[in-house]
PDB file of N, CA and C in Angstrom:
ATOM      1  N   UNK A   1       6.760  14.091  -4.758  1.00  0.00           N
ATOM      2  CA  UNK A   1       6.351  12.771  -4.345  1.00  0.00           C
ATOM      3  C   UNK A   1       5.316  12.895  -3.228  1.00  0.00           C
ATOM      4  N   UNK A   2       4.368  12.092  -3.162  1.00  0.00           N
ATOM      5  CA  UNK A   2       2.997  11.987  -2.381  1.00  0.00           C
ATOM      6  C   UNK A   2       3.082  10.736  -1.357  1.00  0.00           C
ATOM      7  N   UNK A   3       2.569  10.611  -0.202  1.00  0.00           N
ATOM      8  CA  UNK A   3       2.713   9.509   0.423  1.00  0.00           C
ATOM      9  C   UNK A   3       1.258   8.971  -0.026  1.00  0.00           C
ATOM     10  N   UNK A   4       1.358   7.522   0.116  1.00  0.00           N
ATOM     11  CA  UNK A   4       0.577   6.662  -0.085  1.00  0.00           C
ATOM     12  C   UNK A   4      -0.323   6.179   1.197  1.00  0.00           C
ATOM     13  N   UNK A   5      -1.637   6.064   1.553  1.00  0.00           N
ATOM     14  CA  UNK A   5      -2.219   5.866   2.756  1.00  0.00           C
ATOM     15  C   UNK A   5      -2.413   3.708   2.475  1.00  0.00           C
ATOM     16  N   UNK A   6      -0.922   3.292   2.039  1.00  0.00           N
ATOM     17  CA  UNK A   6      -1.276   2.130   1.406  1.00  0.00           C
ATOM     18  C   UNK A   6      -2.283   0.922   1.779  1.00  0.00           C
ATOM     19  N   UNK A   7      -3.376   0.974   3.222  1.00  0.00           N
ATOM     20  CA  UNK A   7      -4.463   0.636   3.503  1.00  0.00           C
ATOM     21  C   UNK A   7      -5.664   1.137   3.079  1.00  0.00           C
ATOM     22  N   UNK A   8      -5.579   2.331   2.506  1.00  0.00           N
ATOM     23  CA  UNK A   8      -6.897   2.807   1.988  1.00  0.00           C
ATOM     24  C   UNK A   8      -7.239   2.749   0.475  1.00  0.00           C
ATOM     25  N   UNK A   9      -8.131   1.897  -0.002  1.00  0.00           N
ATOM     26  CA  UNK A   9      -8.216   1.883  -1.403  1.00  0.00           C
ATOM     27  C   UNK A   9      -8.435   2.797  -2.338  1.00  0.00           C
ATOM     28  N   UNK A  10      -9.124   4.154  -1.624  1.00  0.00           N
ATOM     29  CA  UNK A  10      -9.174   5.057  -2.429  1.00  0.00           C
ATOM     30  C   UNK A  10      -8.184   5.696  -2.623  1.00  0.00           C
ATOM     31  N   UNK A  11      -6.764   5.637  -1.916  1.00  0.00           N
ATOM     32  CA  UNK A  11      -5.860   6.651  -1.838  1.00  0.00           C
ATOM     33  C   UNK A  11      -4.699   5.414  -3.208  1.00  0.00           C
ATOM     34  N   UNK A  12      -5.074   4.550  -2.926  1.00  0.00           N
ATOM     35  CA  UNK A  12      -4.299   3.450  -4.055  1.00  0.00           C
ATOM     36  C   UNK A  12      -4.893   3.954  -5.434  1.00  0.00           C
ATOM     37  N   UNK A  13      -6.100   3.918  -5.444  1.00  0.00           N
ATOM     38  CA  UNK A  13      -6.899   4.410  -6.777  1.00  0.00           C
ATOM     39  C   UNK A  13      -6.570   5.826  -7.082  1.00  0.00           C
ATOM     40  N   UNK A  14      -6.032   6.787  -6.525  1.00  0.00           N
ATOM     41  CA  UNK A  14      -6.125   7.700  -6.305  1.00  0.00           C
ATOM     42  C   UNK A  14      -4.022   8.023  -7.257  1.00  0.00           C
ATOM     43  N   UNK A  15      -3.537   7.372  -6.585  1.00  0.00           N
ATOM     44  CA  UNK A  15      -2.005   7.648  -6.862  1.00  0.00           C
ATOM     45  C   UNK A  15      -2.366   6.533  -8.029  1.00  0.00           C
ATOM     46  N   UNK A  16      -2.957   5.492  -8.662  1.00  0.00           N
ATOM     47  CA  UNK A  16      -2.648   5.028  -9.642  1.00  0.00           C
ATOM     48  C   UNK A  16      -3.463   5.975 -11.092  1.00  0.00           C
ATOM     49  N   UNK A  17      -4.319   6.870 -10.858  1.00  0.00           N
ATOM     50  CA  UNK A  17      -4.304   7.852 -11.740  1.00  0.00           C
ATOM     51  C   UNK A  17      -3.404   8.883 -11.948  1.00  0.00           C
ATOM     52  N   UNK A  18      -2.562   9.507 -10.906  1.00  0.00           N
ATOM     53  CA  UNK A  18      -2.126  10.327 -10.853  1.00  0.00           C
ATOM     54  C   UNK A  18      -0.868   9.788 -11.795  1.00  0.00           C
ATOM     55  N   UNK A  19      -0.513   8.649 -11.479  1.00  0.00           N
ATOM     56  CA  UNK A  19       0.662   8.093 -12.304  1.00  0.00           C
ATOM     57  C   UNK A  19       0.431   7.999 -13.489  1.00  0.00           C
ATOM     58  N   UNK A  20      -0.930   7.338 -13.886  1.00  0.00           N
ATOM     59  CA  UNK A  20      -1.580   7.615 -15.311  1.00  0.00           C
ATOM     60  C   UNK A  20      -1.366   8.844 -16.230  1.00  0.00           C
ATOM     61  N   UNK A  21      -2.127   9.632 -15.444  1.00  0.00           N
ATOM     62  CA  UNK A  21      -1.715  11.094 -15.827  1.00  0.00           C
ATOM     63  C   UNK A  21      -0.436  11.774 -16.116  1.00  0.00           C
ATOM     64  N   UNK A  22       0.652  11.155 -15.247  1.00  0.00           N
ATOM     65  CA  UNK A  22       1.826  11.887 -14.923  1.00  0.00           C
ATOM     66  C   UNK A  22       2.457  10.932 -16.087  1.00  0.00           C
ATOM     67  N   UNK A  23       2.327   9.822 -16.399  1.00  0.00           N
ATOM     68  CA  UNK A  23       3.524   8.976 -17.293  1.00  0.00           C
ATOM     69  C   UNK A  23       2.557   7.783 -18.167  1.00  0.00           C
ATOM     70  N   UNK A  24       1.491   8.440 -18.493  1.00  0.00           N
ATOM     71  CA  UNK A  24       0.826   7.306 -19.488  1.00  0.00           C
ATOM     72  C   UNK A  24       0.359   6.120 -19.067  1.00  0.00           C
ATOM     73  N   UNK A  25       0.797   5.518 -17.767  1.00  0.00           N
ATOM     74  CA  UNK A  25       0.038   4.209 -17.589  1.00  0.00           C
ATOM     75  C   UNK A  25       1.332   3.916 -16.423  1.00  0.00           C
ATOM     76  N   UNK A  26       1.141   2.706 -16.113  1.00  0.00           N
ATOM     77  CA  UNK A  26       2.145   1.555 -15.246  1.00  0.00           C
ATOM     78  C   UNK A  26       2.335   0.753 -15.971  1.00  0.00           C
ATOM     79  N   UNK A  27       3.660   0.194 -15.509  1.00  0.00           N
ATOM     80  CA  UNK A  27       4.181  -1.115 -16.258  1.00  0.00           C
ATOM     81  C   UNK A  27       4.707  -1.987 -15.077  1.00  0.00           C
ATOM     82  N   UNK A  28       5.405  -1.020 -14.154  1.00  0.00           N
ATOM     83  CA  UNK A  28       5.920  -2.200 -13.302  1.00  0.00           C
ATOM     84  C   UNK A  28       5.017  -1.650 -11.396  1.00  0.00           C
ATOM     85  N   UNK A  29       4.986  -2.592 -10.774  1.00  0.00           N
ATOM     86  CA  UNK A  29       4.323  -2.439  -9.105  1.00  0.00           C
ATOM     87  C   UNK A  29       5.628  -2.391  -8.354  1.00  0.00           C
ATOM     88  N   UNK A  30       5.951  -1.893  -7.613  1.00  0.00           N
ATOM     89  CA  UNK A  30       6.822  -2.165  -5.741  1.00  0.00           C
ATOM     90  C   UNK A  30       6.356  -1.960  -5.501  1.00  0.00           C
ATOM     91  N   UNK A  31       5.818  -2.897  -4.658  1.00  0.00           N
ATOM     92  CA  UNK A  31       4.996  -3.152  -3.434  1.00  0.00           C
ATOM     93  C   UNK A  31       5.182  -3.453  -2.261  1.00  0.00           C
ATOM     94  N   UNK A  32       6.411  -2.684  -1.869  1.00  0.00           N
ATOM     95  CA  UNK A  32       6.676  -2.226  -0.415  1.00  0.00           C
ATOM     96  C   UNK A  32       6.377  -1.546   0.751  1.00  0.00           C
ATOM     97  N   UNK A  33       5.606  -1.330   0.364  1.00  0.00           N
ATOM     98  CA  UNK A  33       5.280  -0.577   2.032  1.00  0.00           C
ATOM     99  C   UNK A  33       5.211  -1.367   3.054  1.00  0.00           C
ATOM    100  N   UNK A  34       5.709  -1.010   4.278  1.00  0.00           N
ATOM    101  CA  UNK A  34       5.810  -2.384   5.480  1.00  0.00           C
ATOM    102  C   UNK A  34       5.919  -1.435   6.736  1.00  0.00           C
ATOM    103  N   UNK A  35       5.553  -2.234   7.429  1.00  0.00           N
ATOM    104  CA  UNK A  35       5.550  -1.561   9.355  1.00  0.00           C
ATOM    105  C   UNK A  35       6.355  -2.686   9.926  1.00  0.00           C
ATOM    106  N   UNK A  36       7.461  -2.292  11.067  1.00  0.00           N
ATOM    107  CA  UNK A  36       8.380  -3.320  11.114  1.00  0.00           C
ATOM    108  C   UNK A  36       7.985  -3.167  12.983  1.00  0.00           C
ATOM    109  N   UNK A  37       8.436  -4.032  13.679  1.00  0.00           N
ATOM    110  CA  UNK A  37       7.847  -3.582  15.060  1.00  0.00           C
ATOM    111  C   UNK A  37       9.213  -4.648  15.600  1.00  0.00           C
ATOM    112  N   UNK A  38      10.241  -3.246  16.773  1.00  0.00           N
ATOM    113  CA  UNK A  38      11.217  -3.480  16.874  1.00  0.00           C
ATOM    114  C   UNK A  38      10.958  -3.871  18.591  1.00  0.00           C
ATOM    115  N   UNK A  39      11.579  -5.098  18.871  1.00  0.00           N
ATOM    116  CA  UNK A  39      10.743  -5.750  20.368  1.00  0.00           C
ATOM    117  C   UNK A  39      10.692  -6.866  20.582  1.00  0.00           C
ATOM    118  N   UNK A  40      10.184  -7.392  21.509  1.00  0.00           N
ATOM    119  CA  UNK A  40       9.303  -8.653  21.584  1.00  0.00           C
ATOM    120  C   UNK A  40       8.085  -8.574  21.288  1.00  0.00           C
ATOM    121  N   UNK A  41       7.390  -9.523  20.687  1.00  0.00           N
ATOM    122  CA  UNK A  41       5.941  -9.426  20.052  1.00  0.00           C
ATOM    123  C   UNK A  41       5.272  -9.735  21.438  1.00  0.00           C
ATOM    124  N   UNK A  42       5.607 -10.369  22.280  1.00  0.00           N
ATOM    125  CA  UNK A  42       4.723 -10.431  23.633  1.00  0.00           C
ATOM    126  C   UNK A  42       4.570  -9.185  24.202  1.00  0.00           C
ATOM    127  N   UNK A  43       5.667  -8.517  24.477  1.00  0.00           N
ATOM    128  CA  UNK A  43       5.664  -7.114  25.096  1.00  0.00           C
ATOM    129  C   UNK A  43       5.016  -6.265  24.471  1.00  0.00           C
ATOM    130  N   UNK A  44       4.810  -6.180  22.784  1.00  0.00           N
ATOM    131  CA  UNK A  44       3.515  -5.014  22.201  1.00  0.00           C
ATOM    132  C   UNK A  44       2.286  -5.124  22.711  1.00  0.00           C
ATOM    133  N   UNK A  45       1.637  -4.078  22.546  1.00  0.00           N
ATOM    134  CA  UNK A  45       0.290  -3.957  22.315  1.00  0.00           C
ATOM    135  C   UNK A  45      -0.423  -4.094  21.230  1.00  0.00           C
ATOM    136  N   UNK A  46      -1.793  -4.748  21.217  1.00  0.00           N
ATOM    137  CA  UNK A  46      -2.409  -4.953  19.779  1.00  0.00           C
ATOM    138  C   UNK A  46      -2.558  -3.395  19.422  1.00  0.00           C
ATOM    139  N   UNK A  47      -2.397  -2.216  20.046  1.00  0.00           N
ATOM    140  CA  UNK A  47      -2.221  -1.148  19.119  1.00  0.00           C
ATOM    141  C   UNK A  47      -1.148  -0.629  18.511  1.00  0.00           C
ATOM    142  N   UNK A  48       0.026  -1.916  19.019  1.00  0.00           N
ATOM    143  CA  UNK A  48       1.308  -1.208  18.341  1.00  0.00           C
ATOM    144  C   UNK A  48       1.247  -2.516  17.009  1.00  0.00           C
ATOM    145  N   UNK A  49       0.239  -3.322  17.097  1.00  0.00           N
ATOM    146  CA  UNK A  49       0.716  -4.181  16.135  1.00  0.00           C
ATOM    147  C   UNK A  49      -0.527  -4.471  14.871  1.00  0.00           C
ATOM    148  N   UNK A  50      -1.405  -3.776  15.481  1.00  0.00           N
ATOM    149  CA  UNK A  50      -2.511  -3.630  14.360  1.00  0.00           C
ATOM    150  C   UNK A  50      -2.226  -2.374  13.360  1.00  0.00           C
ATOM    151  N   UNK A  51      -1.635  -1.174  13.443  1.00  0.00           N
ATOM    152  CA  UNK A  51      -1.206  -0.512  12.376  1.00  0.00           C
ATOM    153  C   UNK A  51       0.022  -1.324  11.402  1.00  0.00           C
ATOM    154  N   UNK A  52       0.576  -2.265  11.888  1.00  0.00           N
ATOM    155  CA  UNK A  52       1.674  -3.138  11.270  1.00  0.00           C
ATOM    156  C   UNK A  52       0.913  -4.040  10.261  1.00  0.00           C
ATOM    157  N   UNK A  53       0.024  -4.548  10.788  1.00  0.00           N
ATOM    158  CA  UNK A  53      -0.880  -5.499   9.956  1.00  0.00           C
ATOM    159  C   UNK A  53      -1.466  -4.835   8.957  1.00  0.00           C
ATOM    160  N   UNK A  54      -1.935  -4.123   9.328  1.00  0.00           N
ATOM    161  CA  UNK A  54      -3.112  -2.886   8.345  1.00  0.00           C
ATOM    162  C   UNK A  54      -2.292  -2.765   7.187  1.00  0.00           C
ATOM    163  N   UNK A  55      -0.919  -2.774   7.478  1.00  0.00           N
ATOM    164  CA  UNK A  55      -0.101  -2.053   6.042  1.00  0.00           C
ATOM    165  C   UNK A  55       0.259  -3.251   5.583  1.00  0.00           C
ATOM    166  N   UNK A  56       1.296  -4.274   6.210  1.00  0.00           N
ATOM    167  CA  UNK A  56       1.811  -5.533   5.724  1.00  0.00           C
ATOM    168  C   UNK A  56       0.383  -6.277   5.209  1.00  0.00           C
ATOM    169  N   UNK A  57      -0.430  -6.530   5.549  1.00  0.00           N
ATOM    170  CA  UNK A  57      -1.648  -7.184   5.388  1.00  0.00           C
ATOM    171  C   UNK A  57      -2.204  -6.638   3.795  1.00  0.00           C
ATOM    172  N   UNK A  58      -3.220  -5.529   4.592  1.00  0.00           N
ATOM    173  CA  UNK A  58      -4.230  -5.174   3.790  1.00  0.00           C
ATOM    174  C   UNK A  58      -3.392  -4.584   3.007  1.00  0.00           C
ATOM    175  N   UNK A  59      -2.689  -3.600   3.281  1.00  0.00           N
ATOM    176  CA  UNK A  59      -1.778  -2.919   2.221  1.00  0.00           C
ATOM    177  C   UNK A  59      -1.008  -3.337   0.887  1.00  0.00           C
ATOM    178  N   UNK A  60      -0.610  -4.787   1.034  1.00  0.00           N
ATOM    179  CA  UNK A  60       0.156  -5.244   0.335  1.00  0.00           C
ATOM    180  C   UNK A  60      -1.553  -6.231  -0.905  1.00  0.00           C
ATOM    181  N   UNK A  61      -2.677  -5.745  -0.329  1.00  0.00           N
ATOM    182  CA  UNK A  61      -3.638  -6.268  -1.414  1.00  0.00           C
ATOM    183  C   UNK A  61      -4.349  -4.933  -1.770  1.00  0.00           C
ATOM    184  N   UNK A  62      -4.354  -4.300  -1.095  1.00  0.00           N
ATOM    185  CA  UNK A  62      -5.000  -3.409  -1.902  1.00  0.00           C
ATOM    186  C   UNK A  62      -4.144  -2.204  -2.936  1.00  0.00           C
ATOM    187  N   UNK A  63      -3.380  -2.358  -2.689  1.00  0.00           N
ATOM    188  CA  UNK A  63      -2.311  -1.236  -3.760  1.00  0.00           C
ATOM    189  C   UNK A  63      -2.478  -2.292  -5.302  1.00  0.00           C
ATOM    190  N   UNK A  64      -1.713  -3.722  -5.075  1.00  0.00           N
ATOM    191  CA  UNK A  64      -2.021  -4.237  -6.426  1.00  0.00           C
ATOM    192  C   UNK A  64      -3.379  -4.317  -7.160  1.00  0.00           C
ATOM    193  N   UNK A  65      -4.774  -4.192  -6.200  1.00  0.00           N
ATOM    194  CA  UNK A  65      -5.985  -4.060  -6.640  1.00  0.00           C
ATOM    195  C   UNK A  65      -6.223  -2.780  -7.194  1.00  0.00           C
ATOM    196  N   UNK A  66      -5.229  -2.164  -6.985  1.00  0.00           N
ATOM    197  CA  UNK A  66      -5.859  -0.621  -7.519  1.00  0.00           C
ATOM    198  C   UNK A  66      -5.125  -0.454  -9.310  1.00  0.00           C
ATOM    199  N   UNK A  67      -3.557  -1.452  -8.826  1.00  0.00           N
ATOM    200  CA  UNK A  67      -2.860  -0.862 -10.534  1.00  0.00           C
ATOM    201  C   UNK A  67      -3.172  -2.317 -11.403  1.00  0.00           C
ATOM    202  N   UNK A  68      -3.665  -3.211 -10.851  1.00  0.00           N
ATOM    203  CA  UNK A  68      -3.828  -4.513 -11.788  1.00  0.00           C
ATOM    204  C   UNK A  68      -4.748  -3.807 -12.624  1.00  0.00           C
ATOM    205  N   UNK A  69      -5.826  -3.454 -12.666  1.00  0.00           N
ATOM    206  CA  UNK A  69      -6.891  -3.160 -13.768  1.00  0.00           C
ATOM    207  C   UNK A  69      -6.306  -2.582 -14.874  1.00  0.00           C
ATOM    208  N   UNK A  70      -5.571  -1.458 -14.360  1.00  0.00           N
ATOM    209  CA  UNK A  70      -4.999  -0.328 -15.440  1.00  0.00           C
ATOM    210  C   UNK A  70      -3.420  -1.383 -15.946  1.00  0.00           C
ATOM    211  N   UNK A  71      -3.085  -1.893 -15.625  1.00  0.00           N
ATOM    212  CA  UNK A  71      -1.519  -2.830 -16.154  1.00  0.00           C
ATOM    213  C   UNK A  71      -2.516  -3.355 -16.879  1.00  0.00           C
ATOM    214  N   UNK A  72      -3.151  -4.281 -16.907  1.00  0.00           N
ATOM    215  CA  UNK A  72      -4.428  -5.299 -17.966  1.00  0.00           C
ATOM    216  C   UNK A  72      -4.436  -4.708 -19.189  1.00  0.00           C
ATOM    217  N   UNK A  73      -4.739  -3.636 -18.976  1.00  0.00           N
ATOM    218  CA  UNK A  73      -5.260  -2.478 -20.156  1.00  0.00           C
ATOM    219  C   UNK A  73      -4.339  -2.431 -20.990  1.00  0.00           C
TER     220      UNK A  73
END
């Protein structure tokens, strides 16, 4: 098993071939990956809370942008 850089689109494009390769295609997405930030949100720093976003955010659009094309198919 490989970790997923689930903010970076190439690394989404990247594990949705490998799955290709490894098992013929996708059928189903989890789309979990998450950053949880244990605290008060006043007391973080925007650097403890911008890697949280990056993944909950962007992460949670760019992983389905990478296997929607190939599920279509």
């Amino acid at each position: 098993m490989r970790a997923l850089g689930a903010t970076r689109p190439e690394a989404a494009q990247m594990a949705v071939a490998l799955a290709a390769e490894a098992f013929g295609g996708l059928d189903v997405l989890a789309n979990d990956a998450g950053h949880g930030l244990l605290g008060a949100i006043d007391e973080a720093t925007p650097g403890e809370c911008r890697p949280r976003f990056e993944v909950n955010g962007f992460g949670l659009i760019e992983v389905p942008r990478a296997v929607l094309p190939s599920m279509r198919r």
